[in-house]
N, C-alpha and C. Protein backbone atom coordinates (compact mmCIF):
# COMPACT_ATOMS: atom_id res chain seq x y z
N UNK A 1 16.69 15.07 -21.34
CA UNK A 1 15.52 14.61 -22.07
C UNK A 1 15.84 13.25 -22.67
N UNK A 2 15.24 12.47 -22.77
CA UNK A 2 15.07 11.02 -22.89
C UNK A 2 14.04 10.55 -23.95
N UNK A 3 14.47 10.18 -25.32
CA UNK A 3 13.57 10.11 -26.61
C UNK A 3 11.82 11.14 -25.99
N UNK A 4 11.97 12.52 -26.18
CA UNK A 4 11.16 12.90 -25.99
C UNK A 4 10.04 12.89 -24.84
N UNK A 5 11.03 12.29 -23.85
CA UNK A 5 10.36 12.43 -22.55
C UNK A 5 11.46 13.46 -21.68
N UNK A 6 10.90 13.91 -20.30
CA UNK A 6 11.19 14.51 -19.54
C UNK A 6 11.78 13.88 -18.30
N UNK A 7 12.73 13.46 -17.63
CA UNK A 7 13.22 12.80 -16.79
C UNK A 7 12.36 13.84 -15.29
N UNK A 8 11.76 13.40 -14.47
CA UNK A 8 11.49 14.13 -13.38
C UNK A 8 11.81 13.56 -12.12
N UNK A 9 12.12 13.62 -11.06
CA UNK A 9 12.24 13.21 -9.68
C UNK A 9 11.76 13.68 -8.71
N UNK A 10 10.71 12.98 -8.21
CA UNK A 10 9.85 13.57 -7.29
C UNK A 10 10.03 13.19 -6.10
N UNK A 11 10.20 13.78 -4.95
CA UNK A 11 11.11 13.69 -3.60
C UNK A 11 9.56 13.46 -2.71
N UNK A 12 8.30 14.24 -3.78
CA UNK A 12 6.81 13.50 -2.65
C UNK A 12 6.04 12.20 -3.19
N UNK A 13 5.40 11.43 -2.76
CA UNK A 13 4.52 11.11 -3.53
C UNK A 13 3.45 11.48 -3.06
N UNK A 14 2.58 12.15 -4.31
CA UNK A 14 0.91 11.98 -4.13
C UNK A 14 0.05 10.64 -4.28
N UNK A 15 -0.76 10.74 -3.54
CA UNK A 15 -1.99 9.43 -2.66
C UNK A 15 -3.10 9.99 -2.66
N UNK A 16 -4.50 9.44 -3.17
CA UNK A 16 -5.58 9.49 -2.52
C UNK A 16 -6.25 8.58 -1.21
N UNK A 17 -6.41 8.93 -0.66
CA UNK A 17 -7.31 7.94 0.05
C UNK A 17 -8.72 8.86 0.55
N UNK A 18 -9.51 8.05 1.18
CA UNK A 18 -11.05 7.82 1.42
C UNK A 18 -11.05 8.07 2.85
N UNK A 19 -11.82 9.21 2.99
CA UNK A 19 -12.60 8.86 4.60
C UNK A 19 -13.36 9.87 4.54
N UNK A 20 -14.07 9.89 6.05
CA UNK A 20 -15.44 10.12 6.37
C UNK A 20 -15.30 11.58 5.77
N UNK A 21 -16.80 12.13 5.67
CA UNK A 21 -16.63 13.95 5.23
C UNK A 21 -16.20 14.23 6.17
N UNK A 22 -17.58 14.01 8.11
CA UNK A 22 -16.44 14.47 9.12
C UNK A 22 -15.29 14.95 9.63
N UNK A 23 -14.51 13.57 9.11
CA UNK A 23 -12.81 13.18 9.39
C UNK A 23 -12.42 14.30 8.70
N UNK A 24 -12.46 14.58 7.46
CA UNK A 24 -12.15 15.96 6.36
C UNK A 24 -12.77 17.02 6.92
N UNK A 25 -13.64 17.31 7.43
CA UNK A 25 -13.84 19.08 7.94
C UNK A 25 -13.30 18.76 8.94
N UNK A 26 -12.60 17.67 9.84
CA UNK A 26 -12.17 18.41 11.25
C UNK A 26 -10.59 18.56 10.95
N UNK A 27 -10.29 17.38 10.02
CA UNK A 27 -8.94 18.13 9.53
C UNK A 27 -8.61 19.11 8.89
N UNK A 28 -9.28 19.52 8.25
CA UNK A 28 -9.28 20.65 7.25
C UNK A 28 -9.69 22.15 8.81
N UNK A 29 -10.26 21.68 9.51
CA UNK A 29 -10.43 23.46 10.61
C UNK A 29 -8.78 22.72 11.47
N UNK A 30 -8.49 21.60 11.47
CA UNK A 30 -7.19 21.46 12.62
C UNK A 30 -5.89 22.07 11.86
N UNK A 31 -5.79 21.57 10.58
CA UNK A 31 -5.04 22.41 9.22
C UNK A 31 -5.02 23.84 9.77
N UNK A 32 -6.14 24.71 9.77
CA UNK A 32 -5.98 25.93 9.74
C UNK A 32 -5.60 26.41 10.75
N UNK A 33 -6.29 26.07 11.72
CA UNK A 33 -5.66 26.22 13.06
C UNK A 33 -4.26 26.43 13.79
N UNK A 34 -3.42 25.27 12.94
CA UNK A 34 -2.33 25.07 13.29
C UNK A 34 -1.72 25.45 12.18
N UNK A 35 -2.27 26.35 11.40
CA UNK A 35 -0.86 27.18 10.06
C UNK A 35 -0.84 26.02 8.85
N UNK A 36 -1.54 25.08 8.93
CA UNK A 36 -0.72 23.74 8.11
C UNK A 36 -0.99 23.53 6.93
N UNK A 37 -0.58 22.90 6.10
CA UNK A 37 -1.64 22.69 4.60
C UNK A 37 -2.46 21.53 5.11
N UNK A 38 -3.31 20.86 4.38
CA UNK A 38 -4.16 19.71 4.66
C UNK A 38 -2.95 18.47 4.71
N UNK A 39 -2.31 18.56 3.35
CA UNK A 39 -0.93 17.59 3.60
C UNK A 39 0.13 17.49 4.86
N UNK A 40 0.59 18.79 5.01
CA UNK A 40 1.20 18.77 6.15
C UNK A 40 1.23 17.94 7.26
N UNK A 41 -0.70 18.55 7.74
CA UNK A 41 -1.27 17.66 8.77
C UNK A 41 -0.88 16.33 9.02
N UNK A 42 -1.58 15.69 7.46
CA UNK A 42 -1.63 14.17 7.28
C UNK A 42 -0.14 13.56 7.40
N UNK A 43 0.86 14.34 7.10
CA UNK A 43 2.00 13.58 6.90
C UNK A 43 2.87 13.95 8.40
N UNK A 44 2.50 14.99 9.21
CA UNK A 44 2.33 14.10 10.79
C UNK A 44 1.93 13.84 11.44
N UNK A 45 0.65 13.26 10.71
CA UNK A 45 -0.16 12.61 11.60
C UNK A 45 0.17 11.22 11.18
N UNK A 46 0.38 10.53 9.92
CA UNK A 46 1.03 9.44 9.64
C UNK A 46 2.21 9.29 10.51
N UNK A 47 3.07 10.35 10.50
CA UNK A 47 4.53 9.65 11.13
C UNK A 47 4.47 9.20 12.45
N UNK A 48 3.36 9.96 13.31
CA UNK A 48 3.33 10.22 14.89
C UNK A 48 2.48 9.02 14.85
N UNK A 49 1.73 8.12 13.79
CA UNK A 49 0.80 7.07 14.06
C UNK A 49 1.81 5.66 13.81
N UNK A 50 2.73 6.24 12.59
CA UNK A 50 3.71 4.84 12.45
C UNK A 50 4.63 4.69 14.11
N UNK A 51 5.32 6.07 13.94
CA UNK A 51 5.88 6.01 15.53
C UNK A 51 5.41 5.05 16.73
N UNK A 52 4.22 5.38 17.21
CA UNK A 52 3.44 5.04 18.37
C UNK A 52 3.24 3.36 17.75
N UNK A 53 3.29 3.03 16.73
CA UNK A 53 2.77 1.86 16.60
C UNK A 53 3.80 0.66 16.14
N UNK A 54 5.58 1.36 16.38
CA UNK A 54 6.58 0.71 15.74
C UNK A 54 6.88 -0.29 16.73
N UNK A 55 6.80 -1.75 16.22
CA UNK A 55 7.01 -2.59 17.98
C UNK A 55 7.95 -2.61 18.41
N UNK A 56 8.99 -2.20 17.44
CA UNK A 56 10.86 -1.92 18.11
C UNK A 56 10.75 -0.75 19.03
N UNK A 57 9.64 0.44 18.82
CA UNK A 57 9.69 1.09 19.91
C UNK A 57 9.20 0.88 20.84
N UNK A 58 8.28 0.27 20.67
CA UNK A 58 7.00 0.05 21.96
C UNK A 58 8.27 -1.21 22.87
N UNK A 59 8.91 -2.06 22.52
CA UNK A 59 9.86 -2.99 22.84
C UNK A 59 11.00 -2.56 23.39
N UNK A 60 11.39 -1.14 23.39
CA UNK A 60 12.36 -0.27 23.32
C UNK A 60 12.07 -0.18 24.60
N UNK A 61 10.82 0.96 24.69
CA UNK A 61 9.62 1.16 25.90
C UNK A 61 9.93 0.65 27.09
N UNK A 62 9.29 -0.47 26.78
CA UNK A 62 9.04 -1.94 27.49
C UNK A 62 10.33 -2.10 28.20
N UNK A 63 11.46 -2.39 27.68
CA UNK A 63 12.42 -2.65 27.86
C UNK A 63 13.26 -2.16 29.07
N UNK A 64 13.21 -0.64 28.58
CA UNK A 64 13.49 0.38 29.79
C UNK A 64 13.16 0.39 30.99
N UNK A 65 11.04 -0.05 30.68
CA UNK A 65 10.88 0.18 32.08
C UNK A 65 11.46 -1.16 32.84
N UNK A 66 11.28 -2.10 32.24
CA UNK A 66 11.27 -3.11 33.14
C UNK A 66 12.95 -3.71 33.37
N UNK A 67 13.81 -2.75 32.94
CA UNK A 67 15.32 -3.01 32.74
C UNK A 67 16.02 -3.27 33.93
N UNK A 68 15.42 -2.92 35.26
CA UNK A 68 15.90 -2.90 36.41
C UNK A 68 15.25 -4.13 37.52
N UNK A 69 13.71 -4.30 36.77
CA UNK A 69 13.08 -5.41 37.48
C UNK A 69 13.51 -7.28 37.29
N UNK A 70 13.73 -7.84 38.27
CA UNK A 70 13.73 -9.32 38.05
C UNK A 70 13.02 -10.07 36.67
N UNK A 71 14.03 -10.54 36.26
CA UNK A 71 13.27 -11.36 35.18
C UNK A 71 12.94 -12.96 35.83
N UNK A 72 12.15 -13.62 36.53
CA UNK A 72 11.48 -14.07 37.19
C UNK A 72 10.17 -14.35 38.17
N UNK A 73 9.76 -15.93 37.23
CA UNK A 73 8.22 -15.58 37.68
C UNK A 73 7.86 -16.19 39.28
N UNK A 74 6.37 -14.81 39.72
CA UNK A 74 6.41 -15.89 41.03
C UNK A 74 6.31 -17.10 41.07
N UNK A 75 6.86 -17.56 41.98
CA UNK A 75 6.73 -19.08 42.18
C UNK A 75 5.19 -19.24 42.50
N UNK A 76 4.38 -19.12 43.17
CA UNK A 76 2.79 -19.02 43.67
C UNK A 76 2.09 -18.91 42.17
N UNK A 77 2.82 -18.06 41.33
CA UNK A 77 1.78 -18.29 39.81
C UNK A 77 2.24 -19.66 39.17
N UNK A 78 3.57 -19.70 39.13
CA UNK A 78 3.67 -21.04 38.53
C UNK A 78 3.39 -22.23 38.99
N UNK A 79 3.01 -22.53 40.58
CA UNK A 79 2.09 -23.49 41.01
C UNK A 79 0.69 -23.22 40.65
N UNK A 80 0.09 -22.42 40.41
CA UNK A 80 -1.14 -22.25 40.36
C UNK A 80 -1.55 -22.66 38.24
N UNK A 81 -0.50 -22.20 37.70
CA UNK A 81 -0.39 -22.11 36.61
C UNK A 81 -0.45 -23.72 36.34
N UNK A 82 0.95 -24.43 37.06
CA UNK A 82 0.76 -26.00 36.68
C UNK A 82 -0.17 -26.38 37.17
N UNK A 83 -1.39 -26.16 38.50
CA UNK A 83 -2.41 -26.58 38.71
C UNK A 83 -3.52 -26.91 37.86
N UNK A 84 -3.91 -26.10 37.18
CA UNK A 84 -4.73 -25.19 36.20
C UNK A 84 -4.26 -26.17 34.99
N UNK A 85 -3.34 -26.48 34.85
CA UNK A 85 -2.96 -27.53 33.73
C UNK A 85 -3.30 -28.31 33.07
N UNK A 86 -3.88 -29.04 32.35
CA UNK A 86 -4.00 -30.78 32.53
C UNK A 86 -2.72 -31.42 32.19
N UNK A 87 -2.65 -32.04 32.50
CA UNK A 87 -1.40 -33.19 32.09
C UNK A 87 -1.26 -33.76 30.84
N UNK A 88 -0.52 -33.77 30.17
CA UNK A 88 -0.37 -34.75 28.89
C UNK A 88 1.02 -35.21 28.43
N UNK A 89 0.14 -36.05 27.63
CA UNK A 89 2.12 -37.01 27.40
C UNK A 89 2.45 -36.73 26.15
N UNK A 90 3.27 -36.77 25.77
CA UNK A 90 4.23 -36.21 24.34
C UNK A 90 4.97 -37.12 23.86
């Protein structure tokens, strides 16, 4: 105890946020559905949305697939590309 306060440590934080009623009854029947609390839901549905949207992964991704392919462009685009050009001086 701390001049009459209570030291606490909270390992969640609580948040409000705003959305549609919709959005709230379909989470609230997907909640039940799947055993979950309403929080539950939201907090993986946040992680699985940060996930999908982390560009080190999506880069990760990327990376893999194309890990085996030539890093080189056709030549036929890059004539067509300098075609397409205009010229200028610097």
């Amino acid at each position: 105890m701390l001049d009459g306060y209570t030291m606490v440590i909270l390992y969640r934080m609580k948040t409000a946020i705003s959305i549609p009623d919709a959005l709230h009854r379909s989470a609230d029947l997907a909640a039940k559905r799947m055993g979950l609390s309403r929080s539950e839901l939201y907090r993986r549905a946040l992680i699985a949305f940060l996930a999908m949207n982390d560009e080190r992964l999506i880069t990760e991704a990327l990376d893999e697939v194309y890990k085996d392919e030539p890093a080189r462009i056709d030549p036929v685009l890059v004539r067509m590309q300098d075609a397409s050009s205009p010229s200028e001086e610097w």
